[in-house]
C-alpha atoms as a PDB file:
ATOM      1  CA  UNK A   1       1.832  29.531 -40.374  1.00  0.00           C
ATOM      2  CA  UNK A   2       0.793  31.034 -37.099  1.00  0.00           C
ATOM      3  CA  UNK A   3      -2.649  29.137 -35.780  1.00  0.00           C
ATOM      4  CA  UNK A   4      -5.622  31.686 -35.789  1.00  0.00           C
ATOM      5  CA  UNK A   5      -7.489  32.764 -32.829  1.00  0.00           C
ATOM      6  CA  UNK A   6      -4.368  32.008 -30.719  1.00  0.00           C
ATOM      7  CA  UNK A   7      -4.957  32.896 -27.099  1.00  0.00           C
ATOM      8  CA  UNK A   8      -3.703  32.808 -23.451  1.00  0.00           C
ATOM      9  CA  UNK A   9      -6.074  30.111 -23.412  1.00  0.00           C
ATOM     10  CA  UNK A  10      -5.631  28.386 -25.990  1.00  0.00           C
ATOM     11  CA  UNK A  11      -1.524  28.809 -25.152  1.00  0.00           C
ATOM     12  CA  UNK A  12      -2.582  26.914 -21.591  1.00  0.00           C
ATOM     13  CA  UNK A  13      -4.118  24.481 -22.993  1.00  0.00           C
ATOM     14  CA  UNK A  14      -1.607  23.179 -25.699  1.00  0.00           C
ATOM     15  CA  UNK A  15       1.105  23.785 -22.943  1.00  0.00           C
ATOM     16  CA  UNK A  16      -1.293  20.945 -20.527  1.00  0.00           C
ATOM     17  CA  UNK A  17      -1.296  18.364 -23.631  1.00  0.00           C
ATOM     18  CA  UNK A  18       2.422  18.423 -23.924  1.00  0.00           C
ATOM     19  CA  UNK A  19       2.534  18.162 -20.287  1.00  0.00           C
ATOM     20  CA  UNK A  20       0.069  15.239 -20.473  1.00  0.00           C
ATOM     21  CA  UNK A  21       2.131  13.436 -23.529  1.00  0.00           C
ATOM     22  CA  UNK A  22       6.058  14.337 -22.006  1.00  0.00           C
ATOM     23  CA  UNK A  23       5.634  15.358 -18.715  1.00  0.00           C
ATOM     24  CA  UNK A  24       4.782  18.202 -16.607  1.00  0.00           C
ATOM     25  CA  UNK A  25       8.770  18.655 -15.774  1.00  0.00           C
ATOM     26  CA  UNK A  26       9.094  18.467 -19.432  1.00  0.00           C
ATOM     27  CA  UNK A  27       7.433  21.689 -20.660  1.00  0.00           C
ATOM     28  CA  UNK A  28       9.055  24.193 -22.717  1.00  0.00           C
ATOM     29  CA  UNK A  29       8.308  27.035 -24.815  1.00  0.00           C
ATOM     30  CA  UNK A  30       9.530  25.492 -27.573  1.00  0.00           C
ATOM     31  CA  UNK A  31       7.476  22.676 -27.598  1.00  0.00           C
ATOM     32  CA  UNK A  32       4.495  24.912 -27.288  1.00  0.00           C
ATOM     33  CA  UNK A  33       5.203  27.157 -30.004  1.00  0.00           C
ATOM     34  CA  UNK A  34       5.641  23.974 -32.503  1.00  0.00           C
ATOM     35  CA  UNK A  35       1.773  23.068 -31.542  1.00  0.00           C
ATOM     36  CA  UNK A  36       0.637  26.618 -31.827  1.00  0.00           C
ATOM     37  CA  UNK A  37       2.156  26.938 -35.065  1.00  0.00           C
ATOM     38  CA  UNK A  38       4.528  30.359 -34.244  1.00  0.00           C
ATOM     39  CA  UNK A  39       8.108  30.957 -32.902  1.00  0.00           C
ATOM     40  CA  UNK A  40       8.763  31.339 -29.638  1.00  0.00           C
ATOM     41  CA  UNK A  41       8.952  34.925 -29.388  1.00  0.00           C
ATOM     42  CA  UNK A  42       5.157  35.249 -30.432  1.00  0.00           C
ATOM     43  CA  UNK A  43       4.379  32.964 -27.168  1.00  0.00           C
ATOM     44  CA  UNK A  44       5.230  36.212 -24.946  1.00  0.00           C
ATOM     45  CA  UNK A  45       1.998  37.565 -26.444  1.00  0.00           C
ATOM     46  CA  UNK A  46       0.036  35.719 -24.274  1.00  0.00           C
ATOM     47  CA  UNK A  47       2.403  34.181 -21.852  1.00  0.00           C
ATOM     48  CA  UNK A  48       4.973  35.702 -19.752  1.00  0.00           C
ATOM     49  CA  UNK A  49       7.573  32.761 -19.995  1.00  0.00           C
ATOM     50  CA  UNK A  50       8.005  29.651 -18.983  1.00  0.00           C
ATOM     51  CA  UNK A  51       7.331  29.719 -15.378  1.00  0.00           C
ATOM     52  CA  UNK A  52       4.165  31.776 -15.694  1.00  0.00           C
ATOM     53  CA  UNK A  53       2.899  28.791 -18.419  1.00  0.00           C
ATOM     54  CA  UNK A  54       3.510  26.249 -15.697  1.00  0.00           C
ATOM     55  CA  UNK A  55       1.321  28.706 -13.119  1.00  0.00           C
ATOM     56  CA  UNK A  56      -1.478  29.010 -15.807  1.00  0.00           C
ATOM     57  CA  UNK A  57      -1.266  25.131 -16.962  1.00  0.00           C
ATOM     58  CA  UNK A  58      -1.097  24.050 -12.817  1.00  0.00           C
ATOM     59  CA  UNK A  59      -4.184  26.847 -12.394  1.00  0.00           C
ATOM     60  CA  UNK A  60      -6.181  25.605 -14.676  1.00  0.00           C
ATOM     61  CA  UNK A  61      -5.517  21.627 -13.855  1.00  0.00           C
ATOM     62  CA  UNK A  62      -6.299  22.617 -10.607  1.00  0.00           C
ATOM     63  CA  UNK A  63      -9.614  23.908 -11.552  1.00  0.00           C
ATOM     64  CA  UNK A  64     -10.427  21.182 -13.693  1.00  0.00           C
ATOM     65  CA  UNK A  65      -9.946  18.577 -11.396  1.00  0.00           C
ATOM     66  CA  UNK A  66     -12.260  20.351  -8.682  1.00  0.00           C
ATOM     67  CA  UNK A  67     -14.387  20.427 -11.190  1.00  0.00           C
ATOM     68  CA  UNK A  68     -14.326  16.236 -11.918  1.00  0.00           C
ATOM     69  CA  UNK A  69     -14.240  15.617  -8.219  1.00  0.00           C
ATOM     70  CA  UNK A  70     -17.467  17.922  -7.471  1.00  0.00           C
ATOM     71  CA  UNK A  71     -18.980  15.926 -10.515  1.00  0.00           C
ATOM     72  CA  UNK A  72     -18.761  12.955  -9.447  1.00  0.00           C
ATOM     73  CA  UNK A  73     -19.776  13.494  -5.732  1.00  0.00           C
ATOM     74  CA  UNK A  74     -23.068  15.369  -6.939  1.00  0.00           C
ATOM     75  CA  UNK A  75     -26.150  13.416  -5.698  1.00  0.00           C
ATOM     76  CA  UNK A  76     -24.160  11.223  -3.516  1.00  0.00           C
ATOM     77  CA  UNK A  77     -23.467  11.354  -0.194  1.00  0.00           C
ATOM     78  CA  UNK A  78     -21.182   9.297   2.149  1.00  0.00           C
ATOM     79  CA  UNK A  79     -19.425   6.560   1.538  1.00  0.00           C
ATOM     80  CA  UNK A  80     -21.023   6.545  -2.323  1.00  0.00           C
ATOM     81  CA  UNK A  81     -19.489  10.019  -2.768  1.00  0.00           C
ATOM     82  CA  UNK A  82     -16.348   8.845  -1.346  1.00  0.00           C
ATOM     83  CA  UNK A  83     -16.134   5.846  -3.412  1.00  0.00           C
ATOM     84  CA  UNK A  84     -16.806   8.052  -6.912  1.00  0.00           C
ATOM     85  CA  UNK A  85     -14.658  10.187  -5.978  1.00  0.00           C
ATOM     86  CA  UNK A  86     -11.930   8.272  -5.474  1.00  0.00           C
ATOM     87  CA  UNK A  87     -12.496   6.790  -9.145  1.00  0.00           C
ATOM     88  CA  UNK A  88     -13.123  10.298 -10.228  1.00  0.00           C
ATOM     89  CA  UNK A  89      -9.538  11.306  -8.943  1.00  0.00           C
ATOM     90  CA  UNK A  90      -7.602   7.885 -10.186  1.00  0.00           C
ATOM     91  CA  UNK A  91      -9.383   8.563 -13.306  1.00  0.00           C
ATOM     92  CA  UNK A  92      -8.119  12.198 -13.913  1.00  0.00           C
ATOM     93  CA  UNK A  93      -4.533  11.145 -12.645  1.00  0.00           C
ATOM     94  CA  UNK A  94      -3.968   8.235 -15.634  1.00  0.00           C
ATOM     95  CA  UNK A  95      -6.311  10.189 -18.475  1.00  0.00           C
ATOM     96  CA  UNK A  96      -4.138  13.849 -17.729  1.00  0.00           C
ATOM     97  CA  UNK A  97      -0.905  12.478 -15.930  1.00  0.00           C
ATOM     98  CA  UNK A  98       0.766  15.888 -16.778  1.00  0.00           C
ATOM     99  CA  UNK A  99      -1.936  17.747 -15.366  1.00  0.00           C
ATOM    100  CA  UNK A 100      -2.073  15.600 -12.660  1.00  0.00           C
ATOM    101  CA  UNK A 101       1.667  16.499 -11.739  1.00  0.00           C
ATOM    102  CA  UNK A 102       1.105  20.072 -11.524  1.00  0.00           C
ATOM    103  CA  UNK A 103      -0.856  19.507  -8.844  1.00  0.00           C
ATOM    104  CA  UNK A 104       1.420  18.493  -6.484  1.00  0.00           C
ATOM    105  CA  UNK A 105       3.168  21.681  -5.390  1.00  0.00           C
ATOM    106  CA  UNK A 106       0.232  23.504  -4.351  1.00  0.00           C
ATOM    107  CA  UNK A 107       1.143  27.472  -4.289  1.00  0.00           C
ATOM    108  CA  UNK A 108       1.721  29.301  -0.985  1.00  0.00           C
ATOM    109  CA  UNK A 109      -1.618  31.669  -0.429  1.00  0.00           C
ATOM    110  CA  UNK A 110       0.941  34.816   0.406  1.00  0.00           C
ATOM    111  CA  UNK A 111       2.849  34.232  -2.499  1.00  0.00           C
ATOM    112  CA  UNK A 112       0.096  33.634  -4.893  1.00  0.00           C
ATOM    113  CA  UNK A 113      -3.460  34.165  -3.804  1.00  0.00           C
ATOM    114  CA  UNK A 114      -5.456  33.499  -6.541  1.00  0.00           C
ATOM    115  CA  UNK A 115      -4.219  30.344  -7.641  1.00  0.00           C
ATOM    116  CA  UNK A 116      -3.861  28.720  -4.090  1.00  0.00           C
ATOM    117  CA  UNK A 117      -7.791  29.611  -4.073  1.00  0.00           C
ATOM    118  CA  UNK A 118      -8.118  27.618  -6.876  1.00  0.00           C
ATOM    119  CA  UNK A 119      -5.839  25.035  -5.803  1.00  0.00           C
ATOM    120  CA  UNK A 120      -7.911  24.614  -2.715  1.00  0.00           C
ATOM    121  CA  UNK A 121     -11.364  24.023  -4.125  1.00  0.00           C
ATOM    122  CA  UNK A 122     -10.587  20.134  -4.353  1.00  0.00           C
ATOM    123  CA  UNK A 123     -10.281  20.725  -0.643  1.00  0.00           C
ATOM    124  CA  UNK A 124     -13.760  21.854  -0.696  1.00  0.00           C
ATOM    125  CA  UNK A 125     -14.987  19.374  -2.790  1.00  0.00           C
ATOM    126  CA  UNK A 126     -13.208  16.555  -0.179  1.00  0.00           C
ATOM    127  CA  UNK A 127     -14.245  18.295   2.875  1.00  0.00           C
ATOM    128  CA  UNK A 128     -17.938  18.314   2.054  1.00  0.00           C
ATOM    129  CA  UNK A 129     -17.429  14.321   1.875  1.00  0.00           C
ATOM    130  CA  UNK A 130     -16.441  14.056   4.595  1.00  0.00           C
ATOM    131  CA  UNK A 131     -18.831  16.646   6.629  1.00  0.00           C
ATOM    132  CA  UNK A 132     -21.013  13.105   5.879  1.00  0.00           C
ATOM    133  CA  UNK A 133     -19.113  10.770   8.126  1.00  0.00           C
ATOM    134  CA  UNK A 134     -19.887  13.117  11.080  1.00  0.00           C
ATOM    135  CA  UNK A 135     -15.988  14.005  11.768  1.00  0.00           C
ATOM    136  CA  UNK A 136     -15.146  16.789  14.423  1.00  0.00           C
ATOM    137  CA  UNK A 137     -13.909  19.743  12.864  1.00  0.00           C
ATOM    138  CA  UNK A 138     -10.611  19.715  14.228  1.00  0.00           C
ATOM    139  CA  UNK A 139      -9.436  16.578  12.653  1.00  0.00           C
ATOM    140  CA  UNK A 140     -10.822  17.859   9.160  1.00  0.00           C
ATOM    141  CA  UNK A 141      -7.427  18.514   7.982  1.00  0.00           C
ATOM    142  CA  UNK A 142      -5.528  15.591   9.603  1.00  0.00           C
ATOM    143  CA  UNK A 143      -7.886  13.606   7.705  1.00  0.00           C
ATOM    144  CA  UNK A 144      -7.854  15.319   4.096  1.00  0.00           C
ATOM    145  CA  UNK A 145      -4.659  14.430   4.024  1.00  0.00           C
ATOM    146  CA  UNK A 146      -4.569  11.150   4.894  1.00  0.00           C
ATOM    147  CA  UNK A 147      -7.089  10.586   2.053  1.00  0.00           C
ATOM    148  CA  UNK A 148      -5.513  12.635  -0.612  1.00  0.00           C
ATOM    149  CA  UNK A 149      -1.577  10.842   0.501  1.00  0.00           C
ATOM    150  CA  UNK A 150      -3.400   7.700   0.411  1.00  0.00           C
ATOM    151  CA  UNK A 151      -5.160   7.953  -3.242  1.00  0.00           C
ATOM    152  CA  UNK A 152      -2.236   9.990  -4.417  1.00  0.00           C
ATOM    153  CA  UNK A 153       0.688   6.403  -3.324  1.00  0.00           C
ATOM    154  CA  UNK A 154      -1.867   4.642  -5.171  1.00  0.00           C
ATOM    155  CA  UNK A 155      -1.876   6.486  -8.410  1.00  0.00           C
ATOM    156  CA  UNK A 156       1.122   7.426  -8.301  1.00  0.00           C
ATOM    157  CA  UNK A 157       2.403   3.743  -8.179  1.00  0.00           C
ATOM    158  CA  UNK A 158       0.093   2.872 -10.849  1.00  0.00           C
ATOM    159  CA  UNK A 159       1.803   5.794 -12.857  1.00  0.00           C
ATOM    160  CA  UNK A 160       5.059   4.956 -13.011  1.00  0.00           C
ATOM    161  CA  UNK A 161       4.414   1.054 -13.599  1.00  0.00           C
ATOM    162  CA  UNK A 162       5.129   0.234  -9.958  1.00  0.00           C
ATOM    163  CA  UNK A 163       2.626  -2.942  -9.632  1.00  0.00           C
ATOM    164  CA  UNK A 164       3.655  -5.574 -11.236  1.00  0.00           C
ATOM    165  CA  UNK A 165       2.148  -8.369 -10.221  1.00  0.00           C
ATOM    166  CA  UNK A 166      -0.861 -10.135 -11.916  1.00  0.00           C
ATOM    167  CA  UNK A 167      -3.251  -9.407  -9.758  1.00  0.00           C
ATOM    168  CA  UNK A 168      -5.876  -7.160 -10.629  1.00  0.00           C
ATOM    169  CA  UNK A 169      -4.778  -3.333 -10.254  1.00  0.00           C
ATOM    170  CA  UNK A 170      -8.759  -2.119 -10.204  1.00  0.00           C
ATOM    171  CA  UNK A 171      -9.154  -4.907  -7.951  1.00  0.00           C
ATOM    172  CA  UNK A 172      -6.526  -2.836  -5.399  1.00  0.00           C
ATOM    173  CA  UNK A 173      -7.582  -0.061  -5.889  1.00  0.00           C
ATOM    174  CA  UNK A 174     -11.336  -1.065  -4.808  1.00  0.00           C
ATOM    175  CA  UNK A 175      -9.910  -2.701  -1.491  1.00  0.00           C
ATOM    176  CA  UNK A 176      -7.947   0.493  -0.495  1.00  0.00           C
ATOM    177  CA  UNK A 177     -11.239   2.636  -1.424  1.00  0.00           C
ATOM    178  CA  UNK A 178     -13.922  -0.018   0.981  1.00  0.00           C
ATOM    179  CA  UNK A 179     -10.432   0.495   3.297  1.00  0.00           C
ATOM    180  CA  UNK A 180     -10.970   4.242   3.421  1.00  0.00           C
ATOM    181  CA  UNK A 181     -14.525   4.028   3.824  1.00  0.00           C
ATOM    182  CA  UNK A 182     -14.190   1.594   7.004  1.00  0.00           C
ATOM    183  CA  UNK A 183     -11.466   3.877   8.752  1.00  0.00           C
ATOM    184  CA  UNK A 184     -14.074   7.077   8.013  1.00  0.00           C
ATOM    185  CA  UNK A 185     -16.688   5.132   9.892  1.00  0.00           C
ATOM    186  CA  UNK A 186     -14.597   4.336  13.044  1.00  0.00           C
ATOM    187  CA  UNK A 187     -12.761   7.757  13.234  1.00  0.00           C
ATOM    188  CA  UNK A 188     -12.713   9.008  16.963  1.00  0.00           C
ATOM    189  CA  UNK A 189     -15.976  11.491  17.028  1.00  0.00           C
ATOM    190  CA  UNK A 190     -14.025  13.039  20.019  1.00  0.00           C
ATOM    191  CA  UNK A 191     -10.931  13.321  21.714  1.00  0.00           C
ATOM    192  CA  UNK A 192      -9.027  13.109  18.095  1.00  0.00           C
ATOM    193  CA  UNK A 193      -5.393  11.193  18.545  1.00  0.00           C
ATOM    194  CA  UNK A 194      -3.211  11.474  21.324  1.00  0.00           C
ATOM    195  CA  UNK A 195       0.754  10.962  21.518  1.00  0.00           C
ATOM    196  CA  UNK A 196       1.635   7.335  23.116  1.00  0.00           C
ATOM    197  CA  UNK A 197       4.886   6.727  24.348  1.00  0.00           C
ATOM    198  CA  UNK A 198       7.700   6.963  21.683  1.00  0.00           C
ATOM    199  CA  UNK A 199       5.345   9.293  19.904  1.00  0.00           C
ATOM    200  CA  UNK A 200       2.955   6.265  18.488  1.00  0.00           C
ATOM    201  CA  UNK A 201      -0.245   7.670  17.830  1.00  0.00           C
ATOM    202  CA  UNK A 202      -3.123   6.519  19.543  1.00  0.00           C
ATOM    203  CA  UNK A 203      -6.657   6.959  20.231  1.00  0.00           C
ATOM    204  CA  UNK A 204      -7.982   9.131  22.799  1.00  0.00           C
END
């Protein structure tokens, strides 16, 4: 018996908990339809296949989790924000690891406009951090990325039951967050990196 009040919504959001029980890589139609209670066929009612569900499950993770980041920075500024934020994003990464995984292949603006907006509102959140440490604006970028391929080798690890030793994981991840914090405070305020010989970077 077909579920009642079946939406595109409510499609998206049965589509994310399969992704966050089997795997974003894992979604399929079929899967969906068993949770929403109808055949496959009805699914094209409010989904246009199986590539658009991953666009609307991926748009709507990607909202969500600008949505936990900006949370957790609100009435914090600094290196607090930057340290709850960095919980904020572990956190959404182990609670919604299939959600998490659509968020890795962020879509090209001139293929897809609305949803690389929405894909870049965690950028927002991240660069209003950081406005706090006083970086130049030029090395705004450079830097979001360094923090987000830095959190993301951490969670990722953690994800796929890569430490193994005893020591405490939250323990880690608290040294790599003070570690971040430190490396924000002694950024270069000018001059940004240069190229040192055999392309080492360096400070200018």
């Amino acid at each position: 018996m077909a579920r009642a009040g079946l939406s595109p919504a409510a499609v998206t959001e049965e589509a994310a908990r399969v992704c966050d029980e089997e795997g974003f890589d894992r979604l399929s139609l079929a899967a969906v339809a068993k949770r929403c209670g109808v055949a496959v066929p009805s699914l094209y009612k409010h989904v246009g296949g199986l590539e658009a569900l991953r666009r609307e499950v991926a748009t709507a993770a990607a909202a969500e989790f600008a949505r936990v980041l900006g949370d957790a920075a609100i009435g914090r500024s600094g290196a607090d924000a930057l340290r709850a934020v960095a919980r904020a994003y572990r956190d959404y990464a182990r609670t919604r690891p299939g959600r998490y995984a659509a968020l890795q292949q962020a879509p090209r603006p001139e293929e897809d406009e609305e949803a690389a907006a929405v894909f870049y509102r965690s950028v927002e959140v991240l660069a209003s951090i950081l406005a706090g440490f006083g970086l130049p604006d030029e090395a705004l970028i450079d830097v979001i990325r360094w923090l987000r391929g830095t959190l993301h080798g951490f969670v990722d690890l953690e994800l796929r039951g890569g430490f193994g030793l005893p020591q405490s994981v939250d323990g880690s991840f608290e040294v790599v967050v003070e570690a971040l914090v430190r490396s924000l405070r002694e950024w270069p305020h000018a001059g940004g990196f240069e190229q040192g010989p055999g392309g080492a970077a360096e400070p200018g």
